[in-house]
Protein backbone atom coordinates (compact mmCIF):
# COMPACT_ATOMS: atom_id res chain seq x y z
CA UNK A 1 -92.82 104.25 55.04
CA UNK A 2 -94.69 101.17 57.17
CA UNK A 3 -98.19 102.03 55.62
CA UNK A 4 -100.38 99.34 53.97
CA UNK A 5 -101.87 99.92 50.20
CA UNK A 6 -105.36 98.63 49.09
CA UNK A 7 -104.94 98.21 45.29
CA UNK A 8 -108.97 99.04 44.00
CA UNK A 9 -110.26 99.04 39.91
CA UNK A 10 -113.08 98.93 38.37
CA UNK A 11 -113.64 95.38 38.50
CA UNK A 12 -113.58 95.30 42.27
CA UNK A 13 -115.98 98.55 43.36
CA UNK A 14 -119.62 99.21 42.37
CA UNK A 15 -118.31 102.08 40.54
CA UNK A 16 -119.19 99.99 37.13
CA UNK A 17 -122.61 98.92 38.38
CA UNK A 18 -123.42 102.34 38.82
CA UNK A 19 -122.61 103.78 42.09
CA UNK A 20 -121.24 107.15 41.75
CA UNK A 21 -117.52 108.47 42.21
CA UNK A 22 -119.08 110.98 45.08
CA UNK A 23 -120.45 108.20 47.27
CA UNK A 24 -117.28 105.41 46.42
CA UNK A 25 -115.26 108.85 47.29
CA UNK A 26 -117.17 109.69 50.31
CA UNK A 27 -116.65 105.90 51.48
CA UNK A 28 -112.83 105.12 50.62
CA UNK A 29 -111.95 108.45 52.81
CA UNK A 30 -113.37 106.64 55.69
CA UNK A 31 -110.91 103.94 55.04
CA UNK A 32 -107.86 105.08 54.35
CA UNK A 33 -105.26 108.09 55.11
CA UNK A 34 -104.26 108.50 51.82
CA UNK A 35 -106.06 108.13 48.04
CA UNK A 36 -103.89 107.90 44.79
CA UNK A 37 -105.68 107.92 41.64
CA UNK A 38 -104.64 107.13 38.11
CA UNK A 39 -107.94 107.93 36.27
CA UNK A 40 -108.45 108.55 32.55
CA UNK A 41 -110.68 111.62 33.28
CA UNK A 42 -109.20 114.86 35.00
CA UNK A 43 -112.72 115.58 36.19
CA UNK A 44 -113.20 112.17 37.62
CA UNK A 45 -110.10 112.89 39.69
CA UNK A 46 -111.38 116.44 40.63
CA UNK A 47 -114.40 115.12 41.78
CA UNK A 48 -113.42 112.60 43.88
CA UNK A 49 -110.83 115.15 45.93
CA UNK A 50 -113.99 117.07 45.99
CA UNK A 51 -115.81 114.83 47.66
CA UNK A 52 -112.90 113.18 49.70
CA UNK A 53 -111.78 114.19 53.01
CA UNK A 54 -108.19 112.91 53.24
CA UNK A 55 -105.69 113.94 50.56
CA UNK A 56 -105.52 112.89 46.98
CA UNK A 57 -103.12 112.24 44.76
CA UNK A 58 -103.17 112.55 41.00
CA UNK A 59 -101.50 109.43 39.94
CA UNK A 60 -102.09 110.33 36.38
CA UNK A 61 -105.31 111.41 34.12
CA UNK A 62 -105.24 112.17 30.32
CA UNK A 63 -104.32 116.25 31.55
CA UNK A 64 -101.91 115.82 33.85
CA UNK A 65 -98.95 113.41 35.32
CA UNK A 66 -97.45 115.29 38.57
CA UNK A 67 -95.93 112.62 39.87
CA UNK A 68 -94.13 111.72 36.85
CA UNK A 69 -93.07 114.84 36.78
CA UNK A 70 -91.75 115.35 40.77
CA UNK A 71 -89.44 112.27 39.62
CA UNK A 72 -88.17 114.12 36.71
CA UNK A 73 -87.74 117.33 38.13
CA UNK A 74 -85.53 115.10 40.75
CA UNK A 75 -83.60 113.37 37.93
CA UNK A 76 -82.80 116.64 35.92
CA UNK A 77 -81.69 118.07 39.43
CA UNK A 78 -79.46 115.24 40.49
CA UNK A 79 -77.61 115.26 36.60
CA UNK A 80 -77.54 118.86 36.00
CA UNK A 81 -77.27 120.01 39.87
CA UNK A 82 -80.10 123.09 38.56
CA UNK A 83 -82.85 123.35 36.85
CA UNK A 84 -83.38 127.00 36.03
CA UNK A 85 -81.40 128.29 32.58
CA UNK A 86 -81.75 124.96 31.25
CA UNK A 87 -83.28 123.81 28.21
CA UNK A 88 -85.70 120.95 28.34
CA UNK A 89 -86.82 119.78 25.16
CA UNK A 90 -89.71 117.21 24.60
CA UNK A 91 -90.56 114.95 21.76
CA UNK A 92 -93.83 113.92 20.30
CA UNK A 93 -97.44 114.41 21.81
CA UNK A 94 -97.45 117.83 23.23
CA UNK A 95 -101.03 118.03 23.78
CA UNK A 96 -101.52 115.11 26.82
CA UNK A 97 -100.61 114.49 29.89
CA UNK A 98 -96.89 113.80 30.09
CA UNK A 99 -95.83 117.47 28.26
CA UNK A 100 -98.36 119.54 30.09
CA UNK A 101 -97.14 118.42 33.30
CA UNK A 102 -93.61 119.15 32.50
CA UNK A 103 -94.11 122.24 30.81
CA UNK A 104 -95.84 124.08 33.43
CA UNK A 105 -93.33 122.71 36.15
CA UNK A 106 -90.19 123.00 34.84
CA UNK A 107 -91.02 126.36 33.59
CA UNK A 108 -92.29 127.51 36.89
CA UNK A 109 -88.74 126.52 38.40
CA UNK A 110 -87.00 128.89 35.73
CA UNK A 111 -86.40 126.35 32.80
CA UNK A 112 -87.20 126.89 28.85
CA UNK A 113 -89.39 124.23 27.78
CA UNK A 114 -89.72 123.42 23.74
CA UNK A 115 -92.29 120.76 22.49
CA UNK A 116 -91.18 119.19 19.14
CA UNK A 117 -94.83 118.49 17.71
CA UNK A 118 -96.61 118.18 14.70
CA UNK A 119 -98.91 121.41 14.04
CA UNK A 120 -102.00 119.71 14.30
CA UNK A 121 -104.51 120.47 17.99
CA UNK A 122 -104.54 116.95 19.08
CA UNK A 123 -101.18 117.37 19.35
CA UNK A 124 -100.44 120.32 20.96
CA UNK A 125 -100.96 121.92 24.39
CA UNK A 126 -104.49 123.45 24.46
CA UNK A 127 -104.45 126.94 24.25
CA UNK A 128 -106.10 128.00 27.70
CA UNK A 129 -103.89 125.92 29.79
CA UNK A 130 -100.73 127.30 27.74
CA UNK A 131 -101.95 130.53 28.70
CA UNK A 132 -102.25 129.69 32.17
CA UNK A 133 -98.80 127.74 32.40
CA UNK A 134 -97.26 130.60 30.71
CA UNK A 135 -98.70 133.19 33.88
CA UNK A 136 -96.68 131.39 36.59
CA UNK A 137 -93.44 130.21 34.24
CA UNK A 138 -90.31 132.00 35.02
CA UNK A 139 -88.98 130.05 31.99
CA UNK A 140 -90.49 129.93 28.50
CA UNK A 141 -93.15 127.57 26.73
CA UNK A 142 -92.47 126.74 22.69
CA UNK A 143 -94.08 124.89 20.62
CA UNK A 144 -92.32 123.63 16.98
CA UNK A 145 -93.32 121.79 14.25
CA UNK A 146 -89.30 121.38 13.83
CA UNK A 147 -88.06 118.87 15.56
CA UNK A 148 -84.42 120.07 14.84
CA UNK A 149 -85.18 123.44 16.72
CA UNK A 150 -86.71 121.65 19.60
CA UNK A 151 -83.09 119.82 20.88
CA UNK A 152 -81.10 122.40 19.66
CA UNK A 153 -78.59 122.95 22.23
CA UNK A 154 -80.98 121.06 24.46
CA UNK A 155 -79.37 120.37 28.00
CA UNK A 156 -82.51 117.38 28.47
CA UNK A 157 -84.33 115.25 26.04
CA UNK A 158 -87.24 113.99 26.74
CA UNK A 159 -90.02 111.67 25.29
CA UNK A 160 -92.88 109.35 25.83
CA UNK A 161 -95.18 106.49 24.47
CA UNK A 162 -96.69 107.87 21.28
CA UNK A 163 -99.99 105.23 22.33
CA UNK A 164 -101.25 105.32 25.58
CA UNK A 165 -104.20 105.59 27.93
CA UNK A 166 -107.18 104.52 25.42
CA UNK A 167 -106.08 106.45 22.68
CA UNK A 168 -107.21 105.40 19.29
CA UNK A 169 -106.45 105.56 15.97
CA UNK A 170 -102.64 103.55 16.72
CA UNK A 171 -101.33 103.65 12.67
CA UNK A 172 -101.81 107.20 12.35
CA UNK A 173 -100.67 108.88 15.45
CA UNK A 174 -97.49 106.62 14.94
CA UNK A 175 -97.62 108.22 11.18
CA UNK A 176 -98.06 111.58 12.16
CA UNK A 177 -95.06 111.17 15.41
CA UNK A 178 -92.34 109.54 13.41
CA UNK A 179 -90.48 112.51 12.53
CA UNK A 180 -90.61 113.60 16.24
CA UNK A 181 -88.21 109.86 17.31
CA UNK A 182 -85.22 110.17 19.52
CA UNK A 183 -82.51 109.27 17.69
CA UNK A 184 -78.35 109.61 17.45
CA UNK A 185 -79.00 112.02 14.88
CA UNK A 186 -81.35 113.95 16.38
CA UNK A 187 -79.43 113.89 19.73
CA UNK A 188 -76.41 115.63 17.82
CA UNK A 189 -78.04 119.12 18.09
CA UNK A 190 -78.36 118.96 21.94
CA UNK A 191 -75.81 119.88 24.07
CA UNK A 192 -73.01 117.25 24.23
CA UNK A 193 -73.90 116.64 27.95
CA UNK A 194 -77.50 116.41 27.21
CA UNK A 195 -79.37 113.77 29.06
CA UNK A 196 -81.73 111.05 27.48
CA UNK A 197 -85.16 110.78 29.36
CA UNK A 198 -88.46 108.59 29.12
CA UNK A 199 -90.92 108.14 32.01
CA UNK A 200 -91.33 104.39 30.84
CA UNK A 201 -92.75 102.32 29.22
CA UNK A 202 -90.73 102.88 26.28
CA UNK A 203 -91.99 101.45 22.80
CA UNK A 204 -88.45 100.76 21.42
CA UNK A 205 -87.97 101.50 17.34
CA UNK A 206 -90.98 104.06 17.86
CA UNK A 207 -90.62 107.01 20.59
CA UNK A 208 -86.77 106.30 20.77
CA UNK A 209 -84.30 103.70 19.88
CA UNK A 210 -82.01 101.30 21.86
CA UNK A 211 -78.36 103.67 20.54
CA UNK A 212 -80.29 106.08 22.53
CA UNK A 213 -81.97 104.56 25.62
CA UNK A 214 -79.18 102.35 26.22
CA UNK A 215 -76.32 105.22 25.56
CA UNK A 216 -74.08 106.94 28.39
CA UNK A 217 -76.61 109.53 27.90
CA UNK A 218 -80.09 107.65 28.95
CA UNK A 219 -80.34 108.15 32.43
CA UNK A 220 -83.99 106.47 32.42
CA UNK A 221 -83.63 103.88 35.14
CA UNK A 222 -82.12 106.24 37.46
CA UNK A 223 -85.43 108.56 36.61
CA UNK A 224 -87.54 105.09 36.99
CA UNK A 225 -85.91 105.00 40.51
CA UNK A 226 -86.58 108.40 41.67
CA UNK A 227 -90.58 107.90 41.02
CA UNK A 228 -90.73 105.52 44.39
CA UNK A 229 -88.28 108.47 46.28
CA UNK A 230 -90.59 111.25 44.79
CA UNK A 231 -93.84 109.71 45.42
CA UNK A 232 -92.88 109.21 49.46
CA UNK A 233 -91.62 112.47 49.58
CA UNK A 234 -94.94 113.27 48.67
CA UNK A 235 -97.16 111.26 51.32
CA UNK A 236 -95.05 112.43 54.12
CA UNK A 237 -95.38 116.16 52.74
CA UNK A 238 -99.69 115.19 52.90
CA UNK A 239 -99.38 113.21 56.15
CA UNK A 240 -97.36 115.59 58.17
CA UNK A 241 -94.84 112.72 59.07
C-alpha cells in the first residue's frame, strides 16, 4: 500500500518502566496514521483506542482475533462461494480468542457455528458474550462436549494451537484437548467437500495431524495468504484510500 510500519514492544517504550498506555497512546497517535495492536489484555487494547486519535486495530488480545477472522471469512468465501447455510465447526478451546471471534462473525453472516469443547468454563465461550453473539447471529451458536456432533456434516473444520498467548498449565490443557484433534477419522463425519482450516501456527501431532493439514482438503496456506489481502482491505477501509 506504500506506507511505512514502526514495529514497537515492550522492550523498546517506557510502557515497562511505568509510563501508562493513555500517555504512550496519546503520543504514538501523533506519529502515525494507523495503530495495530496485538495485546494480551482486551482492556489494554480498549484503552488505548480510547485514548488514541487515529484508528486502531485489534491485532489480537486473549478475547478476540478479528483479523484472523476477516481472512477466514475470505477463505471460506473463496472455497465455498457463500457463507450463510453453512456449517462451520471448530475444534478445541472454545472459550479464547480464536472461537469467539469466529463464532460471532460467521454467525452474523448467516452460518451455524458448533464448538467441539470439553464441558469445563475455561473452555468454553463465556456466557455473557454468547448471549450477546447470539443477539446479532442470523446463524446459530453450539457448544458440545462431542466432538463427533461438532463436524457432523460440517462444510468447514476448523482448529487452533491448544497453547498460546501465556497460557499455563501446558500438560493438562493438552490432556483435557486431545479428544477434540483433527484427524482422518474425525474428518469422515464432515461433509465430503469439507475444508481443513488452522490460522497457524499449527502444533503438528497435537491440534491436527500432517494426513490432515497436508490433505486435498487443508486449504491453510491459501487462508495464511488471505491474512496480508484482509488486513489491507482493512487500512484502506480506516484510511479512506
Amino acid at each position: 500500500l506504500g506506507g511505512h510500519a514502526v514495529f514497537v514492544d515492550m522492550s523498546t517504550t517506557q510502557l515497562g518502566r511505568g509510563e501508562t498506555i493513555a500517555d504512550t497512546a496519546r503520543v504514538m497517535a501523533r506519529y502515525a496514521d494507523l495503530i495495530m495492536a496485538r495485546l494480551n489484555s482486551q482492556k489494554d487494547l480498549e484503552e488505548i483506542a480510547k485514548y488514541s486519535r487515529v484508528p486502531v486495530i485489534n491485532g489480537l488480545t486473549d478475547m478476540f482475533h478479528p483479523c484472523q477472522v476477516m481472512a477466514d471469512l475470505l477463505t471460506v468465501k473463496e472455497k465455498k462461494k457463500r457463507i450463510a447455510g453453512l456449517k462451520i465447526a471448530f475444534l478445541g478451546d472454545c472459550g479464547f480468542n480464536m472461537f469467539n471471534s469466529t463464532a460471532i462473525a460467521f454467525s452474523k453472516l448467516g452460518a451455524d457455528v458448533y464448538g467441539g469443547c470439553p464441558d469445563k468454563p475455561e473452555y468454553r465461550m463465556k456466557p455473557e458474550l454468547l448471549e450477546r453473539a447470539l443477539k446479532e447471529a442470523k446463524g446459530k451458536i453450539v457448544l458440545t462436549a462431542e466432538p463427533v456432533e461438532a463436524v457432523k456434516d460440517a462444510d468447514v473444520i476448523m482448529t487452533d494451537t491448544w497453547v498460546s498467548m501465556g497460557q499455563k498449565d501446558e500438560e493438562k490443557r493438552i490432556r483435557d484437548l486431545s479428544p477434540y484433534q483433527v484427524n482422518p477419522a474425525l474428518m469422515k463425519h464432515a461433509k465430503p467437500d469439507a475444508i481443513f482450516m488452522h490460522c497457524l501456527p499449527a502444533h503438528r501431532g497435537h491440534e491436527v495431524v500432517d494426513e490432515v493439514a497436508d490433505s486435498s482438503q487443508s486449504v491453510i496456506f491459501d487462508q495464511a495468504e488471505n491474512r496480508l489481502h484482509a488486513q489491507n482491505a482493512i487500512m484502506v477501509a480506516l484510511l479512506g484510500e
